[in-house]
PDB file of N, CA and C in Angstrom:
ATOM      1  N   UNK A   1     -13.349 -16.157  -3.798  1.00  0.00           N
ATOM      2  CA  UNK A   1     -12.741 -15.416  -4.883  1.00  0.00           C
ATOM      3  C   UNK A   1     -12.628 -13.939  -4.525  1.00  0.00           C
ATOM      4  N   UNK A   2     -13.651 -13.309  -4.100  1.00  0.00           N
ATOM      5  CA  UNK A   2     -13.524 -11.856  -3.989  1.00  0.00           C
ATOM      6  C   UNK A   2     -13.909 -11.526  -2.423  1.00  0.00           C
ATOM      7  N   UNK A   3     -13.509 -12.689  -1.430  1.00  0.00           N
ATOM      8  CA  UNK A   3     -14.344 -12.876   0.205  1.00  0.00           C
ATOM      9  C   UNK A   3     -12.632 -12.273   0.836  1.00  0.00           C
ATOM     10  N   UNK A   4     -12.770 -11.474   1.552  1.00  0.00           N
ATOM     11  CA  UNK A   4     -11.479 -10.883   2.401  1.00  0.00           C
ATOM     12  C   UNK A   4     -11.506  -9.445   2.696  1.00  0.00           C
ATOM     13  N   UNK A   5     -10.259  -9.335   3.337  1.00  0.00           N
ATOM     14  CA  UNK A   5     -10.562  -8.006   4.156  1.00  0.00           C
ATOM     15  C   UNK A   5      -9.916  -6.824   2.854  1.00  0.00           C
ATOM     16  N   UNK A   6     -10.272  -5.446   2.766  1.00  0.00           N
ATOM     17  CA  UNK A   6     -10.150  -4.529   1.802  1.00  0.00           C
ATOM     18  C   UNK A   6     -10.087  -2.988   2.720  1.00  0.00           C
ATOM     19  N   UNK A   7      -8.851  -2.651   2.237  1.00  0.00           N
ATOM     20  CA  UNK A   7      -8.492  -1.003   3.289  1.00  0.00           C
ATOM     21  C   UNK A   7      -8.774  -0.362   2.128  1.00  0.00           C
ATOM     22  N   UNK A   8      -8.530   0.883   2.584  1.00  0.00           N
ATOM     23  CA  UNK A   8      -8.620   1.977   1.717  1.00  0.00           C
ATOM     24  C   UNK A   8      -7.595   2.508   1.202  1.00  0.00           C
ATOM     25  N   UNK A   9      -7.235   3.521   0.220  1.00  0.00           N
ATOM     26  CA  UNK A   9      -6.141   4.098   0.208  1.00  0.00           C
ATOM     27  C   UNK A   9      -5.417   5.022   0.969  1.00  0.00           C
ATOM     28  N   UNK A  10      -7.007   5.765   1.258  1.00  0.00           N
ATOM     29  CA  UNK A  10      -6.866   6.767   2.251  1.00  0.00           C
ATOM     30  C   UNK A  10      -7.571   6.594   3.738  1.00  0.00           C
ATOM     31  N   UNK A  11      -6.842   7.540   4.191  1.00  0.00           N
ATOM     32  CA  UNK A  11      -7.650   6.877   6.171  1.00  0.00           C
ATOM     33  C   UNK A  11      -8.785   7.132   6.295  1.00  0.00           C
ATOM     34  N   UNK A  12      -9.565   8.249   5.600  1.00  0.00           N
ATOM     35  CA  UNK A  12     -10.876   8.131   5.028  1.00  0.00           C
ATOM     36  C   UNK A  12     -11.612   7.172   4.174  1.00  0.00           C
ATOM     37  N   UNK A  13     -10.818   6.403   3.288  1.00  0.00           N
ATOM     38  CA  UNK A  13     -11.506   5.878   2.558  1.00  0.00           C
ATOM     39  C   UNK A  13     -12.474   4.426   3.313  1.00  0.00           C
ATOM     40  N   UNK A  14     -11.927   3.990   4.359  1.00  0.00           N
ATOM     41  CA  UNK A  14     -12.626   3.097   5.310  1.00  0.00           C
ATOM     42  C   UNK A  14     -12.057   1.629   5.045  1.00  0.00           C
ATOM     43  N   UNK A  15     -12.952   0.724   5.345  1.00  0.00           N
ATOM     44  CA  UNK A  15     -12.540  -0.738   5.090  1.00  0.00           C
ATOM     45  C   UNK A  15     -13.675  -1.477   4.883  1.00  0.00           C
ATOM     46  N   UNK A  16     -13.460  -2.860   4.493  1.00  0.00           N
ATOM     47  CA  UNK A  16     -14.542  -4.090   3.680  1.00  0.00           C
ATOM     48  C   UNK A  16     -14.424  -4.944   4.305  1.00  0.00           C
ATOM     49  N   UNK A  17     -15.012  -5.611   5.090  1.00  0.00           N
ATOM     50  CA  UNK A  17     -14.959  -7.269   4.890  1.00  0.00           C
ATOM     51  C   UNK A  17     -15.876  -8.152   4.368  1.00  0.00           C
ATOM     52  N   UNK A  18     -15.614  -8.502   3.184  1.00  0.00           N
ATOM     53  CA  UNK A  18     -17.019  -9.951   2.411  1.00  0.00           C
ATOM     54  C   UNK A  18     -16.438 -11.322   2.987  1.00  0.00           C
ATOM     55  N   UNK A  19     -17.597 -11.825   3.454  1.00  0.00           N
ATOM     56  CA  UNK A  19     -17.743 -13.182   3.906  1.00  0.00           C
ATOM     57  C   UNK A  19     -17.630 -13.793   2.114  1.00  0.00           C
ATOM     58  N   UNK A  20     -17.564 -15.563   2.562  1.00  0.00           N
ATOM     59  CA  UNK A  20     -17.918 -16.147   1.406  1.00  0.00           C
ATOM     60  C   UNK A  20     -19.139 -16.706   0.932  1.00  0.00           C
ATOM     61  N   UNK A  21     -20.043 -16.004   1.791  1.00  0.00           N
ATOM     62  CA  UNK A  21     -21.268 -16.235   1.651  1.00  0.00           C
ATOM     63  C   UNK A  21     -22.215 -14.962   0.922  1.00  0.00           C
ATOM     64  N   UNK A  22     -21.669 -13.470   1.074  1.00  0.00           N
ATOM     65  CA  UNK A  22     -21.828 -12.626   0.389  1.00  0.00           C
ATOM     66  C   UNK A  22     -21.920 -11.522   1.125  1.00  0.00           C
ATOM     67  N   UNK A  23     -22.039 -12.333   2.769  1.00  0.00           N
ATOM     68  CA  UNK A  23     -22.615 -11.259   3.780  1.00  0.00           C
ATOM     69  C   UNK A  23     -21.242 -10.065   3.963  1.00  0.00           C
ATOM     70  N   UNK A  24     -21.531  -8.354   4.204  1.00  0.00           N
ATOM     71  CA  UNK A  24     -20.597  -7.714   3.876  1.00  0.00           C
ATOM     72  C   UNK A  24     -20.504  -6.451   5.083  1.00  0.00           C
ATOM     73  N   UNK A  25     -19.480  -6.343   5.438  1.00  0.00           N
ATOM     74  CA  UNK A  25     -19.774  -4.995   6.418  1.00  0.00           C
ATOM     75  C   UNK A  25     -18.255  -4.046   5.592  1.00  0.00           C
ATOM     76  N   UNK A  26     -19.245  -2.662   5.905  1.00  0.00           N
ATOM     77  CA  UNK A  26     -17.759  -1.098   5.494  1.00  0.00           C
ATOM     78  C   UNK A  26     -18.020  -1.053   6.563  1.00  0.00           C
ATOM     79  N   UNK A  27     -17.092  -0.313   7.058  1.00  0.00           N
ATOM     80  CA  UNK A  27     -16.758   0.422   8.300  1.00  0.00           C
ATOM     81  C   UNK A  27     -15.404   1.649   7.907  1.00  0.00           C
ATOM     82  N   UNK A  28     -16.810   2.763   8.036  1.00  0.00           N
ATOM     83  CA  UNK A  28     -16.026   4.143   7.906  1.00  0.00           C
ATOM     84  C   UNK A  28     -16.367   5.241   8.519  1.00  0.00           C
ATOM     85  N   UNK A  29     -15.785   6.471   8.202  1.00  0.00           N
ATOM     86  CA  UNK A  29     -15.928   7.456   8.764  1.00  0.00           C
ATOM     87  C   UNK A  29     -17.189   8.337   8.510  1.00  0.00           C
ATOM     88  N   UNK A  30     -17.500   8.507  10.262  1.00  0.00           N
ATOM     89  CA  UNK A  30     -19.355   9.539  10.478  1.00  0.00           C
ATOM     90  C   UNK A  30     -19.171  10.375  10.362  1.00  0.00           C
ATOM     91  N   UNK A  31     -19.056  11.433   8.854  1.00  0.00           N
ATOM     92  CA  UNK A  31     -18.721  13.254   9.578  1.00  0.00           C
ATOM     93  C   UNK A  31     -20.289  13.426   9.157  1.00  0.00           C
ATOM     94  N   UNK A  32     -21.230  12.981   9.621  1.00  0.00           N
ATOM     95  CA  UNK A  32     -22.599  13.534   9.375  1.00  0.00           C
ATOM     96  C   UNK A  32     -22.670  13.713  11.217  1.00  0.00           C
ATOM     97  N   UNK A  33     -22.526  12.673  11.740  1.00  0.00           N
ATOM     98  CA  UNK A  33     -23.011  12.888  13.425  1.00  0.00           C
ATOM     99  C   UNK A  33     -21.701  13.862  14.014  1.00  0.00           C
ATOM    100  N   UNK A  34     -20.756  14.430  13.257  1.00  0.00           N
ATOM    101  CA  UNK A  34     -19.592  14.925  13.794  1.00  0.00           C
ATOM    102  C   UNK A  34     -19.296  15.666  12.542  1.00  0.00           C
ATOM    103  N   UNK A  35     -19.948  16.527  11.992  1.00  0.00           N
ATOM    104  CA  UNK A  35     -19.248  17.892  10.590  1.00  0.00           C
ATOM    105  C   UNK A  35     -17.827  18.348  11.164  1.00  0.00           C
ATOM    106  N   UNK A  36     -17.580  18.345  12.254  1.00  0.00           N
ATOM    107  CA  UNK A  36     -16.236  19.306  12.888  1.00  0.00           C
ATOM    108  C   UNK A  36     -15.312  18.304  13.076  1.00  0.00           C
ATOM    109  N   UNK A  37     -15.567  16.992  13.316  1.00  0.00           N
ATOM    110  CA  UNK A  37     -14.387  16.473  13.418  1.00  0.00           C
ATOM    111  C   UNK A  37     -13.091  16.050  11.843  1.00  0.00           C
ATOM    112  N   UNK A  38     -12.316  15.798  12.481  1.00  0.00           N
ATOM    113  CA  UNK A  38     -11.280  15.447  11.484  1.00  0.00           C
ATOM    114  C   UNK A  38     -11.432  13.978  11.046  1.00  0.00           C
ATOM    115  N   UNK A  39     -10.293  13.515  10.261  1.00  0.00           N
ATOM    116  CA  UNK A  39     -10.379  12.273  10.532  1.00  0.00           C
ATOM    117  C   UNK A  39      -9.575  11.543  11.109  1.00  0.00           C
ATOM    118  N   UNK A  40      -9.065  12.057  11.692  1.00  0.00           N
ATOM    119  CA  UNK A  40      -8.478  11.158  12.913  1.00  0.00           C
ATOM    120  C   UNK A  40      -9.563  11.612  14.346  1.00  0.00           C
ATOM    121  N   UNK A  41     -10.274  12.062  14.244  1.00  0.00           N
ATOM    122  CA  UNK A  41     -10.834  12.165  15.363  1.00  0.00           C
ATOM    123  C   UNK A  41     -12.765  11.755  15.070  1.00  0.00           C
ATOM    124  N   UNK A  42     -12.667  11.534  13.609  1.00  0.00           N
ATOM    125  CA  UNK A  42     -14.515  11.223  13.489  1.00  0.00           C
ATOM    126  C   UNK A  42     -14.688   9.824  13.968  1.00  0.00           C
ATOM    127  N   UNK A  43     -16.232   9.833  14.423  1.00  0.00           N
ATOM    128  CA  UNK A  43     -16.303   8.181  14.937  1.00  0.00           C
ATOM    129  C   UNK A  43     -17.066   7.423  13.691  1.00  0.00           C
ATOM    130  N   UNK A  44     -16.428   5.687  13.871  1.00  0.00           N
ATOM    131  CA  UNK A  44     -16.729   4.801  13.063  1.00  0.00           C
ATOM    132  C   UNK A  44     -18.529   4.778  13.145  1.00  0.00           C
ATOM    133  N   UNK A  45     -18.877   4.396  11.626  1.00  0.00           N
ATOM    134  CA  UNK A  45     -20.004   3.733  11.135  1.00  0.00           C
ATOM    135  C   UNK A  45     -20.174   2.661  10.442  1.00  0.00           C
ATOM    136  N   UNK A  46     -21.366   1.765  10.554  1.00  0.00           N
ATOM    137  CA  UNK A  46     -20.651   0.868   9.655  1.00  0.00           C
ATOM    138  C   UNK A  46     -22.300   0.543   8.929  1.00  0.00           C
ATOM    139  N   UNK A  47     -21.709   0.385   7.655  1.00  0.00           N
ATOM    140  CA  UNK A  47     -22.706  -0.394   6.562  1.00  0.00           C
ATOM    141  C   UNK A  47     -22.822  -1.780   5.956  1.00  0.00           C
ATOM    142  N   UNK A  48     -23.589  -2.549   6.765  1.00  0.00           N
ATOM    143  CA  UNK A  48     -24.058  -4.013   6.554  1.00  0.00           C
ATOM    144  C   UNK A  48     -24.888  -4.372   4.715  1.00  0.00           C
ATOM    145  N   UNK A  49     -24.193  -5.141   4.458  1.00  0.00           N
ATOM    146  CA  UNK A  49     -25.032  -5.168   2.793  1.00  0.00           C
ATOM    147  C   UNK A  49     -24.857  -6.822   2.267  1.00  0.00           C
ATOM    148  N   UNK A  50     -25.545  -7.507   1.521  1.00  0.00           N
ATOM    149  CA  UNK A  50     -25.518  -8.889   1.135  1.00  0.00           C
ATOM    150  C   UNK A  50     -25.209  -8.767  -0.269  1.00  0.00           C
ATOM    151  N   UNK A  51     -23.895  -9.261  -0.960  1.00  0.00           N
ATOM    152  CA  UNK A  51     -23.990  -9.252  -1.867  1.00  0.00           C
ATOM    153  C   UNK A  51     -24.471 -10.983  -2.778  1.00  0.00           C
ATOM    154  N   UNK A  52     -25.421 -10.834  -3.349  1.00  0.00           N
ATOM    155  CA  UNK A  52     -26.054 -11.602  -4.318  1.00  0.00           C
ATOM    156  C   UNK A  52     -26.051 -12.012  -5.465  1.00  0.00           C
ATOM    157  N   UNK A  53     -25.365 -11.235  -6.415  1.00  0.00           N
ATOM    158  CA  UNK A  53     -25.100 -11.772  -7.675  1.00  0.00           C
ATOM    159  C   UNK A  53     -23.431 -11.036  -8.008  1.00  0.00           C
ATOM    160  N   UNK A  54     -22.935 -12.238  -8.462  1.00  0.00           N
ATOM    161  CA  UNK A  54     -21.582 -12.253  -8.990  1.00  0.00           C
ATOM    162  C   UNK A  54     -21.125 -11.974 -10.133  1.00  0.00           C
ATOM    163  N   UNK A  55     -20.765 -11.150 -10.853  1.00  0.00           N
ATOM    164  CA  UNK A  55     -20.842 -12.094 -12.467  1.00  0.00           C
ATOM    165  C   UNK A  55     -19.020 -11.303 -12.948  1.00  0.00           C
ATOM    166  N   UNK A  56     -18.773 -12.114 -13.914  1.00  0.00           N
ATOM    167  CA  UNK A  56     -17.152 -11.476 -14.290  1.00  0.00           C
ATOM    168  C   UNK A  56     -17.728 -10.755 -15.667  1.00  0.00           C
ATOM    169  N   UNK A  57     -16.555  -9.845 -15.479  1.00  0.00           N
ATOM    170  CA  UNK A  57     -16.760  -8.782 -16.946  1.00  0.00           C
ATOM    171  C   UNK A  57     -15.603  -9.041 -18.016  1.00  0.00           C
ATOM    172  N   UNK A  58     -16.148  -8.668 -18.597  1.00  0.00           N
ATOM    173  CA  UNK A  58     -15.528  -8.733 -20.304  1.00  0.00           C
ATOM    174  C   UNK A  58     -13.756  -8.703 -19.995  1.00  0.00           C
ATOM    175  N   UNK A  59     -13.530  -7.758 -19.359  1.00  0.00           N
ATOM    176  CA  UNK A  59     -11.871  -7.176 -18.804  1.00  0.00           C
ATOM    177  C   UNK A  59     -11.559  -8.594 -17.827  1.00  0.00           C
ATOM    178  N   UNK A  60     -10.641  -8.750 -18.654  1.00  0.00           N
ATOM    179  CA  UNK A  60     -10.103 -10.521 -17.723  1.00  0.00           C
ATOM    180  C   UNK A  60      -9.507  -9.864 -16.368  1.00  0.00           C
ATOM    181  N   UNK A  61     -10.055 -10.613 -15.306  1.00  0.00           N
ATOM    182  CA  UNK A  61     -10.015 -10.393 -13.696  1.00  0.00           C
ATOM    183  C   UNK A  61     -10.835  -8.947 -13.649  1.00  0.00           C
ATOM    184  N   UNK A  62     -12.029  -8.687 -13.938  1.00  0.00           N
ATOM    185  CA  UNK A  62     -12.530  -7.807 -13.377  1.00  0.00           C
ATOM    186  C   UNK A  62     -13.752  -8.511 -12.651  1.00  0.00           C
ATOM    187  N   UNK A  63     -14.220  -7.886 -11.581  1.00  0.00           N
ATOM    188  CA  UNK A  63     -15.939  -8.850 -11.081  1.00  0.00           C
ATOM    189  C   UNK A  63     -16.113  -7.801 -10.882  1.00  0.00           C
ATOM    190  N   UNK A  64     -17.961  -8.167 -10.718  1.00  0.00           N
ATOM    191  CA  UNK A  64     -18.991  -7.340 -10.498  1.00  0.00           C
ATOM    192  C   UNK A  64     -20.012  -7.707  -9.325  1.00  0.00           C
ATOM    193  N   UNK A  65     -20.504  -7.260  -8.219  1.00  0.00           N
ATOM    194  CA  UNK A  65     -21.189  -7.736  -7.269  1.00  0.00           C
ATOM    195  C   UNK A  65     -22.306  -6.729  -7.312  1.00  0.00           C
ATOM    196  N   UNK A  66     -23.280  -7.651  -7.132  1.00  0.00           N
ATOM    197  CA  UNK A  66     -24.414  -6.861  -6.506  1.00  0.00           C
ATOM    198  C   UNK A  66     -25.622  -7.100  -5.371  1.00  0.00           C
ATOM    199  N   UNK A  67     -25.629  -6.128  -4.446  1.00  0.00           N
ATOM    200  CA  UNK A  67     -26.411  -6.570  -3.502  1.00  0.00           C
ATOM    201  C   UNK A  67     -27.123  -5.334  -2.973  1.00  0.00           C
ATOM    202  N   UNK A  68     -27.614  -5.859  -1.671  1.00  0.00           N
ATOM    203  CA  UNK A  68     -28.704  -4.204  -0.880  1.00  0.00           C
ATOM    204  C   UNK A  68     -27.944  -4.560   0.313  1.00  0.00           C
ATOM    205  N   UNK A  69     -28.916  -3.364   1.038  1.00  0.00           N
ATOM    206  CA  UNK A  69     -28.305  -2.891   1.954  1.00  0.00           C
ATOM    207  C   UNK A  69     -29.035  -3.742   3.145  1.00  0.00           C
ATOM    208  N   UNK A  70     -28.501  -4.151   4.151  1.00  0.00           N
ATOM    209  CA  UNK A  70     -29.373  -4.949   5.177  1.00  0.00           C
ATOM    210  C   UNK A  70     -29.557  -4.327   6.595  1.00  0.00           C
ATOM    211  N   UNK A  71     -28.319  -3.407   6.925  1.00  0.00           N
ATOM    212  CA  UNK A  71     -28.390  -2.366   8.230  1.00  0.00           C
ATOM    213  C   UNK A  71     -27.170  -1.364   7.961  1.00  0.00           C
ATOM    214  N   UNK A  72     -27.749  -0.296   9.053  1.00  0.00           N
ATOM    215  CA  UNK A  72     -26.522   0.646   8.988  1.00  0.00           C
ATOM    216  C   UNK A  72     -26.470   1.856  10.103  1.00  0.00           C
ATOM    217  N   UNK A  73     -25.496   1.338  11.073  1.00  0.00           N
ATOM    218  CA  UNK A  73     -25.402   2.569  12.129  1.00  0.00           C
ATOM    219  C   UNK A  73     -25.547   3.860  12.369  1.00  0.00           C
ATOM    220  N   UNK A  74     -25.557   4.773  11.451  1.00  0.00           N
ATOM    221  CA  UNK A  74     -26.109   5.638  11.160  1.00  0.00           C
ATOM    222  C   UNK A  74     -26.710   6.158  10.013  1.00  0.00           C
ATOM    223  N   UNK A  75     -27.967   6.027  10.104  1.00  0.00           N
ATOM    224  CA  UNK A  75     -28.840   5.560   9.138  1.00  0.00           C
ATOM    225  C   UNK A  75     -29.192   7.257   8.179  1.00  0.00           C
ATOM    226  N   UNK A  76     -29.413   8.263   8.841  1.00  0.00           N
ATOM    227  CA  UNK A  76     -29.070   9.706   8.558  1.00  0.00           C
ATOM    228  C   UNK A  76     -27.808   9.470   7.544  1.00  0.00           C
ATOM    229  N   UNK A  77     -26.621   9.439   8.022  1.00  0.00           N
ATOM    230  CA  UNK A  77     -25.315   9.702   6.877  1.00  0.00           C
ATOM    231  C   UNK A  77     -25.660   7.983   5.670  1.00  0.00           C
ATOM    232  N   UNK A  78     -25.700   7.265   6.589  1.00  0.00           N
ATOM    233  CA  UNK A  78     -25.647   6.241   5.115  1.00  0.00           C
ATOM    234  C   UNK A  78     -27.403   6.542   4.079  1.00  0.00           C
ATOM    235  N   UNK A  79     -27.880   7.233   4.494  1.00  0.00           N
ATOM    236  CA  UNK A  79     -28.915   7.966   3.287  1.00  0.00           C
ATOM    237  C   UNK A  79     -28.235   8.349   2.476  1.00  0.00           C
ATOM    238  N   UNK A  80     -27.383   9.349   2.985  1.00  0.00           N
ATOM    239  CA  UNK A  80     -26.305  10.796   1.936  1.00  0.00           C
ATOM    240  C   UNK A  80     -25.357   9.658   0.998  1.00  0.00           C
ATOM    241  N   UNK A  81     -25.150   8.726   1.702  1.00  0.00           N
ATOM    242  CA  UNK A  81     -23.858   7.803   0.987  1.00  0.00           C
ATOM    243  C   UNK A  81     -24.822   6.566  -0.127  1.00  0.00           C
ATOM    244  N   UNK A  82     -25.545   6.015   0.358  1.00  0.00           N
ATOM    245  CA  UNK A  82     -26.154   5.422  -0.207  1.00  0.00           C
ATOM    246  C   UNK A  82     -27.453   4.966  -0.593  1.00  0.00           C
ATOM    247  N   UNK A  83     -28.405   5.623   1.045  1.00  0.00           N
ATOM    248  CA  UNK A  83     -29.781   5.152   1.035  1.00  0.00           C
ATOM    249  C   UNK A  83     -30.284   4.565   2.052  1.00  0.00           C
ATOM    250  N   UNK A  84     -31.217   4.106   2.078  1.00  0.00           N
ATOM    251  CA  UNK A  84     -31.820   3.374   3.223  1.00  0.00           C
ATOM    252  C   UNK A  84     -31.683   1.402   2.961  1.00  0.00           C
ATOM    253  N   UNK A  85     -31.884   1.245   4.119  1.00  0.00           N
ATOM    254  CA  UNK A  85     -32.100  -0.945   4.041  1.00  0.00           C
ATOM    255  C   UNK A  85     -32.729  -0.958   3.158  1.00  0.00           C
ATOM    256  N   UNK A  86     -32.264  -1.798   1.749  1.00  0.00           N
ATOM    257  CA  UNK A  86     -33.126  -2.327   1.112  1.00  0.00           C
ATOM    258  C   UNK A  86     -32.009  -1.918  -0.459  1.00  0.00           C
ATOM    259  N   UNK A  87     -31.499  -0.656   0.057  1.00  0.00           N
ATOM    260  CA  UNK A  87     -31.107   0.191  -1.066  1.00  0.00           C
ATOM    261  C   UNK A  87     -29.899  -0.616  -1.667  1.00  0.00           C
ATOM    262  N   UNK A  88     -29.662  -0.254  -3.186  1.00  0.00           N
ATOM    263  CA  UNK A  88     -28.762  -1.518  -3.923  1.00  0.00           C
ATOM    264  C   UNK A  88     -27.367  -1.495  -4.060  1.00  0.00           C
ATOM    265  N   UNK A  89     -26.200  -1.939  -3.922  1.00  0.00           N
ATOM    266  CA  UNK A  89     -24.622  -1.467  -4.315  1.00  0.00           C
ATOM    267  C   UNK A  89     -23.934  -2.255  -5.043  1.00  0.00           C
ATOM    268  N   UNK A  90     -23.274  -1.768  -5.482  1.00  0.00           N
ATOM    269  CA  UNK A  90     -22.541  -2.250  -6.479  1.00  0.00           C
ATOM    270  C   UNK A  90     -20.995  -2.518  -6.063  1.00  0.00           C
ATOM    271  N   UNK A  91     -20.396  -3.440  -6.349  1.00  0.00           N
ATOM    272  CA  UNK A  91     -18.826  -3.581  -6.013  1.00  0.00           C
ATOM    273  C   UNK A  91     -18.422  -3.925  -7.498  1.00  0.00           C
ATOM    274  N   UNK A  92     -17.502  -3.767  -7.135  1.00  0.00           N
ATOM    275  CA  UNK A  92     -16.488  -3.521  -8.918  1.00  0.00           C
ATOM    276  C   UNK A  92     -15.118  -3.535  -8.247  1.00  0.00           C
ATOM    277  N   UNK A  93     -14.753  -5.337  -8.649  1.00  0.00           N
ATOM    278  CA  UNK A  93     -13.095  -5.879  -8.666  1.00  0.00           C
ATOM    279  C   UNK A  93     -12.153  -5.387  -9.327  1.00  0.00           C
ATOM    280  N   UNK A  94     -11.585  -4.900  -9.650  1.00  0.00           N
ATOM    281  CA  UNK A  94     -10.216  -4.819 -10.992  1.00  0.00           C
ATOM    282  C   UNK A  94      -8.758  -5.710 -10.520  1.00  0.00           C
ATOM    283  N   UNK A  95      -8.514  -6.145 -11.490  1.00  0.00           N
ATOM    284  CA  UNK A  95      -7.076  -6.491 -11.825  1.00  0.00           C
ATOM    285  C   UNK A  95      -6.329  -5.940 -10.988  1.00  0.00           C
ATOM    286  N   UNK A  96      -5.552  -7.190  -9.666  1.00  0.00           N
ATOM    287  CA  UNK A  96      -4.512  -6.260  -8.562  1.00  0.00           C
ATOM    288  C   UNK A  96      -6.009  -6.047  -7.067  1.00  0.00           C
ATOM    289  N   UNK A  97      -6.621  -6.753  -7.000  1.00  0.00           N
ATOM    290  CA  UNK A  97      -7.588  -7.017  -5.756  1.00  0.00           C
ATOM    291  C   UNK A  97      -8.544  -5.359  -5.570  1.00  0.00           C
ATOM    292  N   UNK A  98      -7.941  -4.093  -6.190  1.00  0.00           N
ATOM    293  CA  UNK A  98      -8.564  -2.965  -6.187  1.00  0.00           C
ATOM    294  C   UNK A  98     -10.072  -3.184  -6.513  1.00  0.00           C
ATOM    295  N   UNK A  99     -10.960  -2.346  -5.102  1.00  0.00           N
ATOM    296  CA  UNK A  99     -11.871  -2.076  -5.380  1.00  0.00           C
ATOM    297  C   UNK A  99     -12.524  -1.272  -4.978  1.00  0.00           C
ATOM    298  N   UNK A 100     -14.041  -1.006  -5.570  1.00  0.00           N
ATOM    299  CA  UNK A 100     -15.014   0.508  -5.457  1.00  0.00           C
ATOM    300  C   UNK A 100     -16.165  -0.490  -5.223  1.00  0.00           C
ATOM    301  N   UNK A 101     -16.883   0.842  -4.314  1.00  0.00           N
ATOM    302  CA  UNK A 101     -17.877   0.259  -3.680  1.00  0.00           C
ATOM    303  C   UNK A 101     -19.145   1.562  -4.199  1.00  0.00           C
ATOM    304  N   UNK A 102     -19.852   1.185  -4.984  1.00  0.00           N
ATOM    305  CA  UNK A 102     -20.497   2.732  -5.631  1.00  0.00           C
ATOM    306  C   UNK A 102     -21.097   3.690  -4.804  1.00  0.00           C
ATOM    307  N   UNK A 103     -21.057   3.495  -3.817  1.00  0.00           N
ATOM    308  CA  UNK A 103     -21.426   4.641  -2.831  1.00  0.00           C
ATOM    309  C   UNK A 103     -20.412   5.507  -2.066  1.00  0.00           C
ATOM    310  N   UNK A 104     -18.641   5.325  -2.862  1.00  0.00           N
ATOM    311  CA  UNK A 104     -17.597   5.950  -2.208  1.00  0.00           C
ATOM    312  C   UNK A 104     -17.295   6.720  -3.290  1.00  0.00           C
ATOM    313  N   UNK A 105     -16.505   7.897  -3.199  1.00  0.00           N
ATOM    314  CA  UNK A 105     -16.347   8.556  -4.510  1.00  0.00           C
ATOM    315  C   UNK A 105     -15.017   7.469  -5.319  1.00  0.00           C
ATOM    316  N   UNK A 106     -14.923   7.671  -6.730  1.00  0.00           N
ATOM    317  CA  UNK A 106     -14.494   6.752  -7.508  1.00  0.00           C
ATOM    318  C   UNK A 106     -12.592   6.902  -6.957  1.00  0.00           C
ATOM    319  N   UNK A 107     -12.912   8.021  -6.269  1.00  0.00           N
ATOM    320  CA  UNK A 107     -10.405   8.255  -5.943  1.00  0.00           C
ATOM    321  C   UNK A 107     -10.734   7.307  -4.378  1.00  0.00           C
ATOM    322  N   UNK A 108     -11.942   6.353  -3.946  1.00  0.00           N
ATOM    323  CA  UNK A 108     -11.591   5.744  -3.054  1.00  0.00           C
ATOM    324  C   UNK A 108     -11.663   4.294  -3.218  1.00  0.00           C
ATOM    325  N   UNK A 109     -10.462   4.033  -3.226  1.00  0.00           N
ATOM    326  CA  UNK A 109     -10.031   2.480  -3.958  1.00  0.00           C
ATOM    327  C   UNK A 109      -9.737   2.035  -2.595  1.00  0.00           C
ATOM    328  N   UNK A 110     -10.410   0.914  -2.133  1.00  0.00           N
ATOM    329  CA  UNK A 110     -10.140  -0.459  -1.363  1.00  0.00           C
ATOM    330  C   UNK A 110      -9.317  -1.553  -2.167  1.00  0.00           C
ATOM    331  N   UNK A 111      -7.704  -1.375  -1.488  1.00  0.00           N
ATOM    332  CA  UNK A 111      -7.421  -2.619  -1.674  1.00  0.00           C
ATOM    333  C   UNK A 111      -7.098  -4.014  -0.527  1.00  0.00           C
ATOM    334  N   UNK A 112      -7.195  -5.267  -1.644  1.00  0.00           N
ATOM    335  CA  UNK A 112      -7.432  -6.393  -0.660  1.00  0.00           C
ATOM    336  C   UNK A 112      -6.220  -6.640   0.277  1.00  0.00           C
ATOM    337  N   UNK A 113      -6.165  -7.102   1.246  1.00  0.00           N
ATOM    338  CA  UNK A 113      -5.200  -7.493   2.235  1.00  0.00           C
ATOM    339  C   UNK A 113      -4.795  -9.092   2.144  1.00  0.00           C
ATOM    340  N   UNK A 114      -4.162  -9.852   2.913  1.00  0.00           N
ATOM    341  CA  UNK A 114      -3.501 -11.131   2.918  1.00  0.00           C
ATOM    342  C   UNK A 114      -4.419 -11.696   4.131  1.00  0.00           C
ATOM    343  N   UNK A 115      -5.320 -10.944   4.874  1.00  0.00           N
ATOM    344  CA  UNK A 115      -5.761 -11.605   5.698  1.00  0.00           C
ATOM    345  C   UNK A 115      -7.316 -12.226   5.124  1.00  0.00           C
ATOM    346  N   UNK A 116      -7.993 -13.191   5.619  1.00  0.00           N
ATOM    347  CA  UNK A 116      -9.154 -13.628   5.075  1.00  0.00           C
ATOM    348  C   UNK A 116      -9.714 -13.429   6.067  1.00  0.00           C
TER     349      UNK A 116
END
């Protein structure tokens, strides 16, 4: 239902892939190991997380996921973004495959792609 690949809007905003099992990787941009670079020139990080509980909300086609964090390549910037292994996130579906991942600011909308 909510398992596929998810871009961003912006080339900053990064990308998603959820398994259908819950298992989840972002992969985005490091300006913590690189403050000077741009973004076309910062290097990828990526944040591993399991999401665990599903549930739909009141708003027909909205979901709600929740899970922790299980690894993360740079463990310094994903503090600032979200925290350390263990730490909890939230995903939030809307109507039209758009989604937020609560550790991105709310103008960075992932939407879903055609690929699985």
């Amino acid at each position: 239902m909510i398992a596929g690949y998810y871009l961003g809007s912006t080339g900053s905003s990064g990308q998603l892939f959820i398994r259908a099992d819950g298992a989840s990787r972002f992969t985005g941009l490091d300006f913590t190991v690189c403050p000077s670079c741009s973004t076309a020139t910062a290097p990828t990080e990526t944040i591993d997380f399991s999401l665990t509980t599903l549930t739909v909300q009141k708003r027909l086609g909205q979901y709600r996921a929740e899970g922790f964090i299980t690894a993360e390549s740079d463990p310094a910037d994903a503090v600032k973004l979200v925290g350390p292994v263990g730490s909890k996130v939230l995903v939030t579906i809307s109507p039209g495959d758009n989604l937020q991942l609560s550790f991105l600011p709310p103008t960075d909308v992932l939407h879903k792609t055609g690929q699985s």
